[in-house]
PDB file of N, CA and C in Angstrom:
ATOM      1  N   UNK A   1      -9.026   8.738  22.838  1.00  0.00           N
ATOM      2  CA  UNK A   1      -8.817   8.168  21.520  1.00  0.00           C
ATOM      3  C   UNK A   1      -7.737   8.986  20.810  1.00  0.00           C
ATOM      4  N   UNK A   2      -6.981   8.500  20.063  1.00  0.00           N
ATOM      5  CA  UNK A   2      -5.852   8.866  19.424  1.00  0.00           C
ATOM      6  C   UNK A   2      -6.186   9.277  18.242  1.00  0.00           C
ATOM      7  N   UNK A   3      -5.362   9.900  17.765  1.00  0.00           N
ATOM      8  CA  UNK A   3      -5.401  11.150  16.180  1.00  0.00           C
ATOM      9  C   UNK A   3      -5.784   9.353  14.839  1.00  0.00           C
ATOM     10  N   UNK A   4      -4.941   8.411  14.946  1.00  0.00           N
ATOM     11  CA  UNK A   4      -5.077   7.990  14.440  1.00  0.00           C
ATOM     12  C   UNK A   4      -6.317   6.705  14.667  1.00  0.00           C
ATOM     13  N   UNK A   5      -6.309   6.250  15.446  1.00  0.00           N
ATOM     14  CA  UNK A   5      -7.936   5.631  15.962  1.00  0.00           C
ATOM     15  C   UNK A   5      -9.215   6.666  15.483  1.00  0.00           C
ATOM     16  N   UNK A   6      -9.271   8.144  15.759  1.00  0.00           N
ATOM     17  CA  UNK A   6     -10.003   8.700  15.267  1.00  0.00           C
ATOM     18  C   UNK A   6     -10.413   9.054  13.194  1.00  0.00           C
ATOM     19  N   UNK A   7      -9.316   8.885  12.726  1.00  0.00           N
ATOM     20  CA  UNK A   7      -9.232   8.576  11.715  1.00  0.00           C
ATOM     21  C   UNK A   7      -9.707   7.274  10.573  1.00  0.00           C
ATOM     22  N   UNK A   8      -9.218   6.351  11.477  1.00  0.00           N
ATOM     23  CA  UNK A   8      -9.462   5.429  11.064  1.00  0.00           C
ATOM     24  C   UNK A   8     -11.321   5.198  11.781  1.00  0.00           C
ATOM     25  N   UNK A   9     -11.675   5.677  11.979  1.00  0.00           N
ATOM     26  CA  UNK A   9     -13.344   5.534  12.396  1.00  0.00           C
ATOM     27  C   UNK A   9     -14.337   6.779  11.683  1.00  0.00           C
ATOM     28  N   UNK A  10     -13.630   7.484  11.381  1.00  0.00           N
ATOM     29  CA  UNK A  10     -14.146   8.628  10.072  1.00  0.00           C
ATOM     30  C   UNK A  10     -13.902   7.554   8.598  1.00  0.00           C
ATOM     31  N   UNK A  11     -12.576   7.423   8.574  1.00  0.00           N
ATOM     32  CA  UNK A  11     -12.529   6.524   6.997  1.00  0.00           C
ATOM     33  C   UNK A  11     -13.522   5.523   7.119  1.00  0.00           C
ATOM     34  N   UNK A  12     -13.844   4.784   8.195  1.00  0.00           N
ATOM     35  CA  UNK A  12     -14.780   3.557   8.140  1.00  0.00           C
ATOM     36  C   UNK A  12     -16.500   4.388   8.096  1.00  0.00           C
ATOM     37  N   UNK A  13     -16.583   5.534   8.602  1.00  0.00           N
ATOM     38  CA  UNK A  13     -18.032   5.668   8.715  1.00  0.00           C
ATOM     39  C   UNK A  13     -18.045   6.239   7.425  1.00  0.00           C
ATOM     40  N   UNK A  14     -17.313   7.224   6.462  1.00  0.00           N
ATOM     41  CA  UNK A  14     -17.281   7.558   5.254  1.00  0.00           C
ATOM     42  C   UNK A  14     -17.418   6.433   4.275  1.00  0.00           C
ATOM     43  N   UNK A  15     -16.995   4.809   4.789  1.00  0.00           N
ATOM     44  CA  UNK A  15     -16.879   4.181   3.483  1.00  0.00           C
ATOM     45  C   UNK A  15     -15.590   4.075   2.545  1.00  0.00           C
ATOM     46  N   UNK A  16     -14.509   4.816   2.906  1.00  0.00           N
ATOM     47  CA  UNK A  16     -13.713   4.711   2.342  1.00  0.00           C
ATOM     48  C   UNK A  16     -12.728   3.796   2.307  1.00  0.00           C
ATOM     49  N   UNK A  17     -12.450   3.296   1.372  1.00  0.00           N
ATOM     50  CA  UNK A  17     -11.636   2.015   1.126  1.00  0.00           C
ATOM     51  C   UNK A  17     -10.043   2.406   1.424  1.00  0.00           C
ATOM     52  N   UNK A  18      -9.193   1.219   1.997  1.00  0.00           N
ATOM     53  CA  UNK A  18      -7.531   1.743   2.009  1.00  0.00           C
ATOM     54  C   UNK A  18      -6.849   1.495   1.249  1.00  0.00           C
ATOM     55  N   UNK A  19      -8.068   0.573   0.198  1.00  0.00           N
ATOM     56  CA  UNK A  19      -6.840   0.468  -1.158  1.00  0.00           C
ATOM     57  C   UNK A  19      -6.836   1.777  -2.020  1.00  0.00           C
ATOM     58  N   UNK A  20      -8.406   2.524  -1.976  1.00  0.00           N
ATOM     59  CA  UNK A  20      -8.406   3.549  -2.719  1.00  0.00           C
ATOM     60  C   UNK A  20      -6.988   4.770  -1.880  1.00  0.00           C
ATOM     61  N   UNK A  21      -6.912   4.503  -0.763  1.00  0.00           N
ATOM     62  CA  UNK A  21      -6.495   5.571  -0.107  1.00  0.00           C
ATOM     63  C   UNK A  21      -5.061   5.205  -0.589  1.00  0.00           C
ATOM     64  N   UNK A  22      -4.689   4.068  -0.583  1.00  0.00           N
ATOM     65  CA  UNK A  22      -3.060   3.652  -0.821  1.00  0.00           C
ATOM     66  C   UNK A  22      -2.836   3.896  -2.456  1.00  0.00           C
ATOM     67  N   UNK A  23      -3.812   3.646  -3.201  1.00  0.00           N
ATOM     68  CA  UNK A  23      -3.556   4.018  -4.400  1.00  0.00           C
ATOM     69  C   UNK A  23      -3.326   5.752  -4.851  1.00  0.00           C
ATOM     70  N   UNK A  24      -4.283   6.666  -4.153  1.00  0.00           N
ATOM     71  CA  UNK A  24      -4.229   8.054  -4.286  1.00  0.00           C
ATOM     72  C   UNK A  24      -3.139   8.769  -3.836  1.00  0.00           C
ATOM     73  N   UNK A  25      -2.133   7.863  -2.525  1.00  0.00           N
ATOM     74  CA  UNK A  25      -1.668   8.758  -1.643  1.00  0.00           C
ATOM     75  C   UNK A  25      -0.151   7.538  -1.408  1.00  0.00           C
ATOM     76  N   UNK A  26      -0.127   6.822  -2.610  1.00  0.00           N
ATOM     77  CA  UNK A  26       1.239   5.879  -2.834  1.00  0.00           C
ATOM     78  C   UNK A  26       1.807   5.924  -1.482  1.00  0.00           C
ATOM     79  N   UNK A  27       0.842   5.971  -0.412  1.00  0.00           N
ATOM     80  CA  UNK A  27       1.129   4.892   0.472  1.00  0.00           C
ATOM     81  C   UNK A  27       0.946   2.878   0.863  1.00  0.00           C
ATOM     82  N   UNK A  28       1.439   2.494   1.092  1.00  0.00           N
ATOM     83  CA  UNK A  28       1.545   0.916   0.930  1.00  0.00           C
ATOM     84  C   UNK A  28       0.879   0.448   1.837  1.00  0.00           C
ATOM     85  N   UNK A  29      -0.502  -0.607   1.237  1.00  0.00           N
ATOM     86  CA  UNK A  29      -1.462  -1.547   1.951  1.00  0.00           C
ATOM     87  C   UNK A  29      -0.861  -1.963   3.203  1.00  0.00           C
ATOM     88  N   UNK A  30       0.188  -2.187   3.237  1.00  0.00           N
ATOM     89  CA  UNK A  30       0.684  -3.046   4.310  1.00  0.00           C
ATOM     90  C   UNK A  30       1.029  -1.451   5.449  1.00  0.00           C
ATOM     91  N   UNK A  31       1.086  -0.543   4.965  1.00  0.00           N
ATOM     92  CA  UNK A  31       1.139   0.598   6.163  1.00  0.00           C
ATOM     93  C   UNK A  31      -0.114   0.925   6.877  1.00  0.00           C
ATOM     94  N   UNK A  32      -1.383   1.044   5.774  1.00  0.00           N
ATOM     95  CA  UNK A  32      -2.664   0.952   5.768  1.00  0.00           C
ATOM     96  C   UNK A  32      -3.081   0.140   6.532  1.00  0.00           C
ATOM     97  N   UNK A  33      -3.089  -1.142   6.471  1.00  0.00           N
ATOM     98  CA  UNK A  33      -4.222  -1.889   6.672  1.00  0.00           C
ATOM     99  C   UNK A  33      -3.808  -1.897   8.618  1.00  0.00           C
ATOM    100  N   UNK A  34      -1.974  -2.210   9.109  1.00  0.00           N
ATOM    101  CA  UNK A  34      -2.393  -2.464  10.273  1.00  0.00           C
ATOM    102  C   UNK A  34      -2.780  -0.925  11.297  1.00  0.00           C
ATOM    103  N   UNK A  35      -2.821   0.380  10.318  1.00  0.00           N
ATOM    104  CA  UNK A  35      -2.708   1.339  11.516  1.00  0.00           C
ATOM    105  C   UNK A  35      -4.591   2.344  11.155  1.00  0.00           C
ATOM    106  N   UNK A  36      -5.138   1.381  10.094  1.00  0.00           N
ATOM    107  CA  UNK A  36      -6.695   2.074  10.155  1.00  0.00           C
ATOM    108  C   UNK A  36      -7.529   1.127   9.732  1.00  0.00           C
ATOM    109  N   UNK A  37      -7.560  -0.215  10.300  1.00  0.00           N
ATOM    110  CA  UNK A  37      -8.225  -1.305  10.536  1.00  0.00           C
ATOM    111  C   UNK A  37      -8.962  -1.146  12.110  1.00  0.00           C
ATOM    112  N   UNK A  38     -10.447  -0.823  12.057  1.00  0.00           N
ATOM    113  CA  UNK A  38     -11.318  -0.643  13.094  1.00  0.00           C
ATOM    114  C   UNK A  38     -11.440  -1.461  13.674  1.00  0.00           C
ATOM    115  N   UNK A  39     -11.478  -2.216  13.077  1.00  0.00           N
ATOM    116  CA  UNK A  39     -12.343  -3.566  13.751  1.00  0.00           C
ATOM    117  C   UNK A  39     -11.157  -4.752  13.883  1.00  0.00           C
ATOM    118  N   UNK A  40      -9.966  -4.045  13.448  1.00  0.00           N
ATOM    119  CA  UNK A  40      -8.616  -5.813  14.395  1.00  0.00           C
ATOM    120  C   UNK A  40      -7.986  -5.010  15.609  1.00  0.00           C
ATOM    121  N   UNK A  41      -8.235  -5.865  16.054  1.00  0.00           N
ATOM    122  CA  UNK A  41      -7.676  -5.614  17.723  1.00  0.00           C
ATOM    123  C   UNK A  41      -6.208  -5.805  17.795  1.00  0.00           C
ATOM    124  N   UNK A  42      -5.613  -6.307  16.539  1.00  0.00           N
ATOM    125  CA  UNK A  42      -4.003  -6.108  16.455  1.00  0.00           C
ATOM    126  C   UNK A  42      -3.192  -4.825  16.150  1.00  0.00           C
ATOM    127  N   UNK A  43      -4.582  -4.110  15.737  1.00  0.00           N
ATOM    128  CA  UNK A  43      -3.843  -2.729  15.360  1.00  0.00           C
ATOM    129  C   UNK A  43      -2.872  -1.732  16.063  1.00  0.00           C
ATOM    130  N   UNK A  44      -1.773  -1.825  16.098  1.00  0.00           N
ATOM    131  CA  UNK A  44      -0.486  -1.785  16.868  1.00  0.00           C
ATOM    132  C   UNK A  44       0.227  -0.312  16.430  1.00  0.00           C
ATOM    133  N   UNK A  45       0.010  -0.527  15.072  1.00  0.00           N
ATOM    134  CA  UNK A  45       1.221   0.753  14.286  1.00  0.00           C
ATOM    135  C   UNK A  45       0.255   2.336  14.202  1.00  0.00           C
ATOM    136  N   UNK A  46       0.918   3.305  14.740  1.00  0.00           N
ATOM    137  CA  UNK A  46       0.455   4.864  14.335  1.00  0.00           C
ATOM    138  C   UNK A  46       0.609   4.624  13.395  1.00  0.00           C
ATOM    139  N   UNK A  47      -0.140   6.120  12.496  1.00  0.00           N
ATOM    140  CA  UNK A  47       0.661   6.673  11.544  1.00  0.00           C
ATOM    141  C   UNK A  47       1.217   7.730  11.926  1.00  0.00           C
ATOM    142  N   UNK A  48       2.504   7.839  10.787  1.00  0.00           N
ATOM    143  CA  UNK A  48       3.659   8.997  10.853  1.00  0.00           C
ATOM    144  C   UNK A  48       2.748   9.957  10.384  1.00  0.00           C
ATOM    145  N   UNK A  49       3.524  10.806  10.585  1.00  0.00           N
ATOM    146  CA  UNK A  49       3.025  12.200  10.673  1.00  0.00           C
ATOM    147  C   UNK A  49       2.862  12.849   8.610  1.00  0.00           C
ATOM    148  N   UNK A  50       3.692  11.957   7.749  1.00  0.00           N
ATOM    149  CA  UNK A  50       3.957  12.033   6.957  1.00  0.00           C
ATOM    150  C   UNK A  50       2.786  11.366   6.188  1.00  0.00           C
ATOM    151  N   UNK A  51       2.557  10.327   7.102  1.00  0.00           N
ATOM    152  CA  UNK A  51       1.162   9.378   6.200  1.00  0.00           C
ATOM    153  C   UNK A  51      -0.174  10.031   6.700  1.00  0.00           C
ATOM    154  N   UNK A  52       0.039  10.698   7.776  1.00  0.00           N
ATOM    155  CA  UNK A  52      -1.000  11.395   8.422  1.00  0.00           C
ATOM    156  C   UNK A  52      -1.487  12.426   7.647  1.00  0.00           C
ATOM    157  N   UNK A  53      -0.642  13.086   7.303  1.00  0.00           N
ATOM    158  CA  UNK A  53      -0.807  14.543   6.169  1.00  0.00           C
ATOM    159  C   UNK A  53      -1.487  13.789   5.365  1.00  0.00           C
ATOM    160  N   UNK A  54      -0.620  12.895   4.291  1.00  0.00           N
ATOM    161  CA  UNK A  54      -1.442  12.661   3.015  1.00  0.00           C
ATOM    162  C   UNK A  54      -2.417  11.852   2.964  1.00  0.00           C
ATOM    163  N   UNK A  55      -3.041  10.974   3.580  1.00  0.00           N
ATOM    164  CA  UNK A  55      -4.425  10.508   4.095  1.00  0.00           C
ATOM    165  C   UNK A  55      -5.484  11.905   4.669  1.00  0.00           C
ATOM    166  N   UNK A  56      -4.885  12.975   5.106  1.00  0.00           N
ATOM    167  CA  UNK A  56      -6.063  14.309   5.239  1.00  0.00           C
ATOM    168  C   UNK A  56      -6.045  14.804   3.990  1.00  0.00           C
ATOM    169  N   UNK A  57      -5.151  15.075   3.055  1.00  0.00           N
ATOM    170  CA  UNK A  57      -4.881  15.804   1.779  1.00  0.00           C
ATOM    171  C   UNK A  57      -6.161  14.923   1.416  1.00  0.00           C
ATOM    172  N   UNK A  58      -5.747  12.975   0.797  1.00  0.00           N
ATOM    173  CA  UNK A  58      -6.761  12.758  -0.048  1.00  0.00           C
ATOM    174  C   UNK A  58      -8.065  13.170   0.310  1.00  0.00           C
ATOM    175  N   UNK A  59      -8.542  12.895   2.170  1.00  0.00           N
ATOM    176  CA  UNK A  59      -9.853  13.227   2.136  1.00  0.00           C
ATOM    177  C   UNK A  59     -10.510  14.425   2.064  1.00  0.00           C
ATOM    178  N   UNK A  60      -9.440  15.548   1.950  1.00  0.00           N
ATOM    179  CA  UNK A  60      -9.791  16.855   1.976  1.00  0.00           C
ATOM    180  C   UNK A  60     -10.238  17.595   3.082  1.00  0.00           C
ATOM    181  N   UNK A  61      -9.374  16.887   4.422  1.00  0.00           N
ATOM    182  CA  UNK A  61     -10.011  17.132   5.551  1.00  0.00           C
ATOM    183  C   UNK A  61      -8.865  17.849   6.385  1.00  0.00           C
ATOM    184  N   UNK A  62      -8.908  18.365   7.446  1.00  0.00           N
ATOM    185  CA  UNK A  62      -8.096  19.606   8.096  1.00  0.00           C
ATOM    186  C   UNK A  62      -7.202  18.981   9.286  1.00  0.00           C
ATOM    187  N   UNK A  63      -6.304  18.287   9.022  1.00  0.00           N
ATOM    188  CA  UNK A  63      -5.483  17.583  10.057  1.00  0.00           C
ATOM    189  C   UNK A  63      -6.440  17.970  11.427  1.00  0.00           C
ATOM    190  N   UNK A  64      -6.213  19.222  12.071  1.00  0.00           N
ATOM    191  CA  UNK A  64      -7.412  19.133  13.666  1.00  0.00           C
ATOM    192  C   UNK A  64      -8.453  18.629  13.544  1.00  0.00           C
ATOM    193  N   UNK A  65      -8.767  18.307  12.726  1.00  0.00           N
ATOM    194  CA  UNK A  65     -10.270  17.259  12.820  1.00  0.00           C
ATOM    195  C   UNK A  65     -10.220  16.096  13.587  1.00  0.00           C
ATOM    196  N   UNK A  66      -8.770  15.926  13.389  1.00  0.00           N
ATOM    197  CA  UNK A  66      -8.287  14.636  14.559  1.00  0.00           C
ATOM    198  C   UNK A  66      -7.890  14.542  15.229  1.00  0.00           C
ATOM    199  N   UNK A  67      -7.889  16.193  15.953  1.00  0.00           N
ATOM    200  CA  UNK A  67      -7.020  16.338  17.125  1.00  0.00           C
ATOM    201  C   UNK A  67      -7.809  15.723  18.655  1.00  0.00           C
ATOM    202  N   UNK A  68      -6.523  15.152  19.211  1.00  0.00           N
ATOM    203  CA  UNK A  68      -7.003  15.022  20.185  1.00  0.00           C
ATOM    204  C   UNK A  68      -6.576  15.801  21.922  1.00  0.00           C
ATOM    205  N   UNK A  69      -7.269  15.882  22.649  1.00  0.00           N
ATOM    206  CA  UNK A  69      -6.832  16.516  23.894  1.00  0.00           C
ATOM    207  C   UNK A  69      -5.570  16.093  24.581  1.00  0.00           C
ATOM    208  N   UNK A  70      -4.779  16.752  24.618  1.00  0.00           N
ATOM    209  CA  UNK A  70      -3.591  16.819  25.500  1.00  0.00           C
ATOM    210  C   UNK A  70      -3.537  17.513  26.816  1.00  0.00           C
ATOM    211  N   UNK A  71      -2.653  16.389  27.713  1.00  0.00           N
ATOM    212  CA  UNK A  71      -2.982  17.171  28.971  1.00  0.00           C
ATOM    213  C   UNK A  71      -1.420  17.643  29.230  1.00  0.00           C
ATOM    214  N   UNK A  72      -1.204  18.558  30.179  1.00  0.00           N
ATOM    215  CA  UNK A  72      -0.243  18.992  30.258  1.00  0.00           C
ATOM    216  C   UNK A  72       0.562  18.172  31.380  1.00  0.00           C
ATOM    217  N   UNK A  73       1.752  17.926  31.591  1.00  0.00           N
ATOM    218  CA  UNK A  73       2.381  17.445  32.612  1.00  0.00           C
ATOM    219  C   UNK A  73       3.118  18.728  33.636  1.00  0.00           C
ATOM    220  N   UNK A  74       3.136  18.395  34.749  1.00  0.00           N
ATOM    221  CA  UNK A  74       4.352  19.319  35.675  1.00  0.00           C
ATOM    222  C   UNK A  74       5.350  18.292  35.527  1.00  0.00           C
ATOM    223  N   UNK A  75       5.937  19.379  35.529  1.00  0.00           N
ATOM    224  CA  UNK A  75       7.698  19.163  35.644  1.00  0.00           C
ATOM    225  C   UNK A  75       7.650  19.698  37.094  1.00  0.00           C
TER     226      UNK A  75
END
């Protein structure tokens, strides 16, 4: 699961709304809705790293909370 799939399943088990989140963090519904919508299977778009920050700022939560495992490649 991805940094942002994991996110978006914390905001949904918290309850938290993405209008509240777009209003706190003047990010735009339309960035919101397709990249931390749980439950549409169209959900296509990350978030940037930029919307990523300020969606942890509002919830007061520690960006690694969403880290996920990386594996290493050989070169």
């Amino acid at each position: 699961m991805n940094a942002t799939k994991k996110m978006a399943s914390y905001i949904k088990a918290k309850g938290v709304s993405i209008k509240a989140i777009a209003a706190a963090t003047k990010l735009s519904t339309g960035v919101l809705y397709p990249s931390l919508q749980v439950r549409s299977a169209r959900r296509t778009r990350p978030l940037r790293v930029d919307e990523f920050l300020a969606i942890c700022a509002f919830l007061e939560v520690d960006p690694l909370e969403f880290k996920t495992e990386m594996r290493k490649e050989r070169v």
